[in-house]
Protein backbone atom coordinates (compact mmCIF):
# COMPACT_ATOMS: atom_id res chain seq x y z
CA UNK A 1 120.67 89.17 109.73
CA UNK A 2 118.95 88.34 106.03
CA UNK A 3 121.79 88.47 102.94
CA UNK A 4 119.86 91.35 100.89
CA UNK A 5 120.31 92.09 97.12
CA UNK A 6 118.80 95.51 96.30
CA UNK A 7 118.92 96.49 93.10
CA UNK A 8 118.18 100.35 91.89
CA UNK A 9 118.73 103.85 93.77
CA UNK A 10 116.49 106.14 92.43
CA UNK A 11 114.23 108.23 94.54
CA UNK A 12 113.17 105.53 97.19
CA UNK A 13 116.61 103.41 97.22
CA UNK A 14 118.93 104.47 98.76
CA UNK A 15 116.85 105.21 102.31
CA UNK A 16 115.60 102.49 101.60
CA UNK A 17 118.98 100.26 101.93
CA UNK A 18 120.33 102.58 104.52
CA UNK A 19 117.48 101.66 107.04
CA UNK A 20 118.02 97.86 105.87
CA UNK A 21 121.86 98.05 106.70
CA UNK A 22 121.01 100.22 109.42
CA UNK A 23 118.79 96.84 111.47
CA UNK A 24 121.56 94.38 110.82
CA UNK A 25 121.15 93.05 107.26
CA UNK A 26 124.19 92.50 104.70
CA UNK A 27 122.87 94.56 101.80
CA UNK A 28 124.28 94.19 98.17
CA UNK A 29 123.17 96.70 95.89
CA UNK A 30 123.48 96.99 91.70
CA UNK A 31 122.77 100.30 89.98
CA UNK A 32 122.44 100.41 86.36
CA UNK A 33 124.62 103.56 86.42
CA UNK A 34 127.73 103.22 89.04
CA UNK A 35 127.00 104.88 92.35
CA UNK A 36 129.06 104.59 95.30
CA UNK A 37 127.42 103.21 98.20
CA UNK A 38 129.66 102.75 101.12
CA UNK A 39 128.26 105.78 103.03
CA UNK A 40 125.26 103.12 103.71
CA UNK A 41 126.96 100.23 104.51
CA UNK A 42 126.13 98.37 101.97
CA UNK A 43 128.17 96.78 98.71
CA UNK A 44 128.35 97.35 94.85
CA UNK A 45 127.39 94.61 92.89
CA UNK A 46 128.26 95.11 89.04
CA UNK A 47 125.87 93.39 87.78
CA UNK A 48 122.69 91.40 88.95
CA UNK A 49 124.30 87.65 88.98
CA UNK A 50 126.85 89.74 91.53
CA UNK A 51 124.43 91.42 93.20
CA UNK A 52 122.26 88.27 93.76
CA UNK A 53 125.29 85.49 94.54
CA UNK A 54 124.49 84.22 97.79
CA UNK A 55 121.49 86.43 98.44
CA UNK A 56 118.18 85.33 100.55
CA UNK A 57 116.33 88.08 99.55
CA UNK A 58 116.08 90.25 96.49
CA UNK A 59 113.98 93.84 96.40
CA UNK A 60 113.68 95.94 93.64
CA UNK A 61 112.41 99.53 93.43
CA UNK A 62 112.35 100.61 90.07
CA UNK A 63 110.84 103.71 88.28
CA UNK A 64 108.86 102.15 85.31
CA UNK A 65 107.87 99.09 83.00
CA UNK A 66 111.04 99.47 80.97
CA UNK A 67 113.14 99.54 83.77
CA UNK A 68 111.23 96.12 85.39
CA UNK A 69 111.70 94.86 81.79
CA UNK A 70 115.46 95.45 81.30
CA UNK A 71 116.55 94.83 84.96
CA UNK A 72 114.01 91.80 85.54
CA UNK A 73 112.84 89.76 82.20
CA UNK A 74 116.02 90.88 80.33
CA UNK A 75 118.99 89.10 79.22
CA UNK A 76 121.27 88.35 82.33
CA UNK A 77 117.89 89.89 84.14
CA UNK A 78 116.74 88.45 87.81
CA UNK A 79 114.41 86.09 86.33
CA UNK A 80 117.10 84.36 84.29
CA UNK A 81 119.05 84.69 87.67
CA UNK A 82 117.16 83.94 90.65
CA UNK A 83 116.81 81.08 92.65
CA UNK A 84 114.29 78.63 94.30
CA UNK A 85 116.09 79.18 97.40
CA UNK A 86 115.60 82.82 97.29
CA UNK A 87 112.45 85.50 97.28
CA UNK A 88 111.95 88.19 94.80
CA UNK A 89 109.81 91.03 96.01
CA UNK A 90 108.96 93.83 93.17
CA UNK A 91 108.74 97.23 95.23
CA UNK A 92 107.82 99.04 92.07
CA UNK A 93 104.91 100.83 90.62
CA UNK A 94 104.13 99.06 86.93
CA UNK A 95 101.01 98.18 85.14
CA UNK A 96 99.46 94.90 86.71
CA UNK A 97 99.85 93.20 83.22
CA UNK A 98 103.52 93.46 83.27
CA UNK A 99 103.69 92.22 87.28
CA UNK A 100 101.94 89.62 86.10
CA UNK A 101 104.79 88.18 83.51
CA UNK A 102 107.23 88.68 86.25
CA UNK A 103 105.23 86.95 88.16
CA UNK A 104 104.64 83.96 85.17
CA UNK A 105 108.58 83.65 84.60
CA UNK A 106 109.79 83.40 88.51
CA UNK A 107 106.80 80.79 89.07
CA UNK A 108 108.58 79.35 85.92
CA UNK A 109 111.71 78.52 86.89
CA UNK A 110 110.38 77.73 91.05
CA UNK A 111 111.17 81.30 92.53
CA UNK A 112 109.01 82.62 95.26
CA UNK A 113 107.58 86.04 94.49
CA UNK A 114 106.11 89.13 95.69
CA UNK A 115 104.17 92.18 93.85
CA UNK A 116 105.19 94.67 96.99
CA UNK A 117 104.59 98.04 95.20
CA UNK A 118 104.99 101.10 98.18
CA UNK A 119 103.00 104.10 98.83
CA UNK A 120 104.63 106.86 100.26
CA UNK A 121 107.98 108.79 99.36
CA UNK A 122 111.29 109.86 99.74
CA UNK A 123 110.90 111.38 103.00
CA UNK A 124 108.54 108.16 103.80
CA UNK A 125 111.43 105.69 102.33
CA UNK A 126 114.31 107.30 104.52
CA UNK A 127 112.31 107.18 107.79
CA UNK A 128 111.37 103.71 107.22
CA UNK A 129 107.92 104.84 107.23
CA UNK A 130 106.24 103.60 103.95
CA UNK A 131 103.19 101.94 103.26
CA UNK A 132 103.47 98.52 101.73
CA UNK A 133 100.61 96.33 99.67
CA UNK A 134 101.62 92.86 98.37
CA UNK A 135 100.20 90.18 96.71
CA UNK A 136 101.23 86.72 96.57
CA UNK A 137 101.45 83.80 99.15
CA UNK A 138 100.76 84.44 102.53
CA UNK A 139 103.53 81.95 103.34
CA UNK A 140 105.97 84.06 101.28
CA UNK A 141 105.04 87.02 102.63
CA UNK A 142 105.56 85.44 106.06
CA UNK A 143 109.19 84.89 104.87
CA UNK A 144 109.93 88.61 104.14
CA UNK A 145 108.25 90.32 106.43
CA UNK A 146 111.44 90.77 109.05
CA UNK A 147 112.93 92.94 106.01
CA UNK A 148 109.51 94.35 104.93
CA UNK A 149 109.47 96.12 108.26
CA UNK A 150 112.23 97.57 108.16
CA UNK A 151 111.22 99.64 105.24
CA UNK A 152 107.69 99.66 106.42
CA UNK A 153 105.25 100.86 108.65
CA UNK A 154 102.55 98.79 107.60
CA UNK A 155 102.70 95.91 105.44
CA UNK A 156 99.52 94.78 104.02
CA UNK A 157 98.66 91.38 102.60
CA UNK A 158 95.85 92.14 99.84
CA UNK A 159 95.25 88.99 98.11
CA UNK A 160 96.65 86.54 95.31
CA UNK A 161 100.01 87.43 93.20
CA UNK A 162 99.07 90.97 90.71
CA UNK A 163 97.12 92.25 93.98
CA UNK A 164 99.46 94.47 95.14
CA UNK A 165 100.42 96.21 91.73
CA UNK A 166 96.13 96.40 91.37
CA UNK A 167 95.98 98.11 94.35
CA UNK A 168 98.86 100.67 93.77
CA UNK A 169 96.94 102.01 91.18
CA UNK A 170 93.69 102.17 93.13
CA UNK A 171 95.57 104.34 95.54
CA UNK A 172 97.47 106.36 93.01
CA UNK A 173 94.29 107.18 91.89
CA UNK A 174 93.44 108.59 94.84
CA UNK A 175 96.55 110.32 95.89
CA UNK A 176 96.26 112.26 92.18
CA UNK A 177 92.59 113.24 92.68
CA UNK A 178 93.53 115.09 96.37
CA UNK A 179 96.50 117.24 94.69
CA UNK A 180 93.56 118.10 92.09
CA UNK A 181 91.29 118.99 94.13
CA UNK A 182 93.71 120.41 96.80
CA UNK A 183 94.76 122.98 94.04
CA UNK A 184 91.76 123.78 93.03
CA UNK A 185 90.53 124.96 96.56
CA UNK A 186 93.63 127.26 97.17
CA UNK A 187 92.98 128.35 94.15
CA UNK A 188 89.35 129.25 94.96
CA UNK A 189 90.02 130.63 98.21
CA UNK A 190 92.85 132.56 97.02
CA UNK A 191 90.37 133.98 94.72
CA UNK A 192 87.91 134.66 97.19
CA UNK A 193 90.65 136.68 99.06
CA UNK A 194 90.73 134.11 102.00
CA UNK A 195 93.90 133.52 104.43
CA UNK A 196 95.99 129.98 102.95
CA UNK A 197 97.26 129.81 106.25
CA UNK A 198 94.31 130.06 107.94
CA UNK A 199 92.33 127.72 104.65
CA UNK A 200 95.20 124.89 105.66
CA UNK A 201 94.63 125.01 109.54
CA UNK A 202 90.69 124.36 108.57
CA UNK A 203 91.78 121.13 106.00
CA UNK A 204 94.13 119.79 108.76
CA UNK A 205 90.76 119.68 111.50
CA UNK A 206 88.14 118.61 109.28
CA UNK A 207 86.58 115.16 108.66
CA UNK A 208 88.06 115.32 105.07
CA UNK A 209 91.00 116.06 106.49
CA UNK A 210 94.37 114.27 104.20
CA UNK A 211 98.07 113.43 105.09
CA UNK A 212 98.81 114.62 101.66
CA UNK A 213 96.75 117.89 102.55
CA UNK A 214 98.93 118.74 105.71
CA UNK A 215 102.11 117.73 103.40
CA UNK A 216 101.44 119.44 100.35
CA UNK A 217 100.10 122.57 101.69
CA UNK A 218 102.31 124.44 103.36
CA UNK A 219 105.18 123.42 100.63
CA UNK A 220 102.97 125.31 98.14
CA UNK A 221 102.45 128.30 99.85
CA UNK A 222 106.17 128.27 99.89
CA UNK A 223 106.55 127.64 96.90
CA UNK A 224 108.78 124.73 97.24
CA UNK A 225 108.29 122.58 94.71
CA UNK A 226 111.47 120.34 95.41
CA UNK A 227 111.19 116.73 94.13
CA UNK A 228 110.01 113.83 96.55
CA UNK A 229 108.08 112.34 93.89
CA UNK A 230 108.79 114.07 90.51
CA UNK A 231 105.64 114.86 88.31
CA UNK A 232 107.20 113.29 85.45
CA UNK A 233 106.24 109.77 87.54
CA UNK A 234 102.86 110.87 88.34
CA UNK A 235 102.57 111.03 84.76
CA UNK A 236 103.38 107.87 84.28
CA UNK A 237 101.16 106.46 87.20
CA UNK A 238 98.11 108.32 85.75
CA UNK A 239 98.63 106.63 81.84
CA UNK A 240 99.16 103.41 84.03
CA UNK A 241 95.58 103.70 85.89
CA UNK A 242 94.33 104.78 82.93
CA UNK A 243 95.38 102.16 81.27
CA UNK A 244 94.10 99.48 84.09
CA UNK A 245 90.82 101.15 84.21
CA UNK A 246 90.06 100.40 80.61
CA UNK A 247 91.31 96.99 80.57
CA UNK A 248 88.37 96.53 83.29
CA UNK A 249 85.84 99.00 81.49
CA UNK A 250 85.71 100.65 84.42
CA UNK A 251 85.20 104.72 83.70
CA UNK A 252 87.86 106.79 85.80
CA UNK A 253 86.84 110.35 84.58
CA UNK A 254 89.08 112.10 86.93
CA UNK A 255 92.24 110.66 85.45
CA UNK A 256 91.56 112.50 82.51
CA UNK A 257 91.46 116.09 84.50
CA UNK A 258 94.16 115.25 86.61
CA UNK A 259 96.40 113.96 83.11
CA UNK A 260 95.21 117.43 81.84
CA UNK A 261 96.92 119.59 84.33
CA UNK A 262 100.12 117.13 84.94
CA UNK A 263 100.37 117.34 80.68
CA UNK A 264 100.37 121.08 80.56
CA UNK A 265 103.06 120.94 84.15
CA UNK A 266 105.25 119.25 81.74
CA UNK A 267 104.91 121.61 78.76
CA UNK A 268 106.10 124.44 81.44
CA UNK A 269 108.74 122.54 82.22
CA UNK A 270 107.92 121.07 85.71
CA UNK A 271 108.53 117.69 84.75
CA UNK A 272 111.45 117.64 87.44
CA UNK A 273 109.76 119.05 90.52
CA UNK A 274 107.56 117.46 92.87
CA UNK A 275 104.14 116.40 91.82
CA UNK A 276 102.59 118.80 93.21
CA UNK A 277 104.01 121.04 90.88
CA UNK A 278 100.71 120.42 89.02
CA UNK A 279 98.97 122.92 91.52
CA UNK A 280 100.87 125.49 89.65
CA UNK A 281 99.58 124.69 86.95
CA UNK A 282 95.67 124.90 88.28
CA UNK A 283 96.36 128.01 89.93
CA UNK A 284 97.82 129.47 86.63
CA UNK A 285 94.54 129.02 84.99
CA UNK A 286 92.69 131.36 87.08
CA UNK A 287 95.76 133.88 87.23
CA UNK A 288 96.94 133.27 90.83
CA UNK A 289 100.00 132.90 92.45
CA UNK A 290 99.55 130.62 95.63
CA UNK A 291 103.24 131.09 96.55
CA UNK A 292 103.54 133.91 99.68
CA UNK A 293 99.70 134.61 99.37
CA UNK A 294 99.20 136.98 101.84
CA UNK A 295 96.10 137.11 104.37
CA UNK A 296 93.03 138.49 103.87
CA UNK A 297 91.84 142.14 105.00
């Protein structure tokens, strides 16, 4: 059994903290605004000194830099807070810059730490199923990683402290581009009078076949749109690899389409709903409705 201070419930955190109680651990958990936990075993913390009193390991899953900055590197924050004897591991998506202070003011003070960002989502954080990508020393790592796989089911090591946040973004990148590009060819064959149904049982056998294809699809056609991963947090991953890709001068030409159709999903008000919410949004443009299509012929 690891002592665990978790602090945050948003989306991810409270699977998250059920699965950790769930294997054995003693999880203490701090919420900027109350929220009961007992239903997952775990208990409240009022603050983050509370939270992290006699804590081994401390995770954090948090939605944005401000959050990181108030929680983390503010006053009474888990960098003023923390311990030698304990390990901090960010779970959070945040520009690499900003990982890297956190990184700068635990090192400062003699406090392991881990850039952990996940991939993956609600559904992913309750099953225990997420994808993990840290960066920092191995040995560290090596610490964690009876609690990291819990949450987990991979957990890779990519390199140095700030790798993990880099490579978030490289795979955000990614997972933006296929809900694109996915919309766009519904919205084609829709267009072309082709079967969805049929269109999705041809993406789920091919060698570009996607995960986020076989997920995404069939919600659409639904036209479900209820948050796992809201748009208004795609929005800010996209200004975040945006942001990374310039620091590097490295063009990334399809973050500008993809910002295009997530800022006009938020102008219609789908800031709430899942990310895919931006397929909407492409299908709009062309005058199609992707929801209930119906076959062809």
């Amino acid at each position: 059994m690891t002592s665990i201070a978790y602090l945050g419930l948003g989306t991810m955190g409270r699977g998250m903290v059920a699965n950790l109680t769930a294997a054995g651990h003693d999880v203490t958990v701090h919420n900027r605004t109350p929220t009961d936990v007992s239903d997952l075993g775990a208990r409240s913390a009022g603050s983050v000194a509370e939270a992290l009193e006699g804590a081994e390991v401390v995770l954090y899953c948090l939605a944005d830099d401000a959050a990181v900055r108030a929680v983390v590197l503010g006053e009474g924050g888990v960098a003023e807070v923390a311990t030698a004897s304990q390990v901090v591991v960010d779970l959070s998506t945040i520009s690499p810059g900003l990982s890297d202070e956190e990184a700068a003011a635990f090192a400062a003070r003699g406090v392991p730490f881990l850039d952990a960002p996940v991939f993956g989502s609600k559904g992913e954080a309750a099953a225990g199923g997420l994808w993990i990508v840290a960066g920092g020393d191995a040995d560290v790592l090596a610490r964690v990683r009876p609690v990291l796989d819990v949450l987990a089911e991979t957990v890779h090591h990519l390199g140095p402290q700030g790798s993990g946040a880099r490579m978030k973004l490289v795979g955000n990148l990614l997972v933006a581009a296929q809900l694109e590009a996915l919309g766009e060819a519904l919205t084609l064959a829709r267009s072309a009078g082709l079967d969805l149904a049929t269109v999705l049982e041809v993406l789920a056998v091919t060698d570009f076949r996607s995960p986020i294809f076989d997920g995404v699809g069939p919600t659409v056609l639904a036209g479900d749109y209820s948050p796992s991963f809201a748009l208004d947090l795609m929005v800010k991953d996209a200004g975040l690899i945006q942001d990374f890709a310039d620091s590097l001068g490295t063009p990334v030409p399809t973050v500008a389409v993809v910002r295009s159709s997530l800022d006009e999903a938020v102008e219609r008000g789908y800031g709430g709903e899942n990310a895919s919410a931006l397929i909407k949004v492409v299908a709009a443009r062309a005058g199609v409705d992707l929801a209930g299509a119906p076959a062809a012929g």
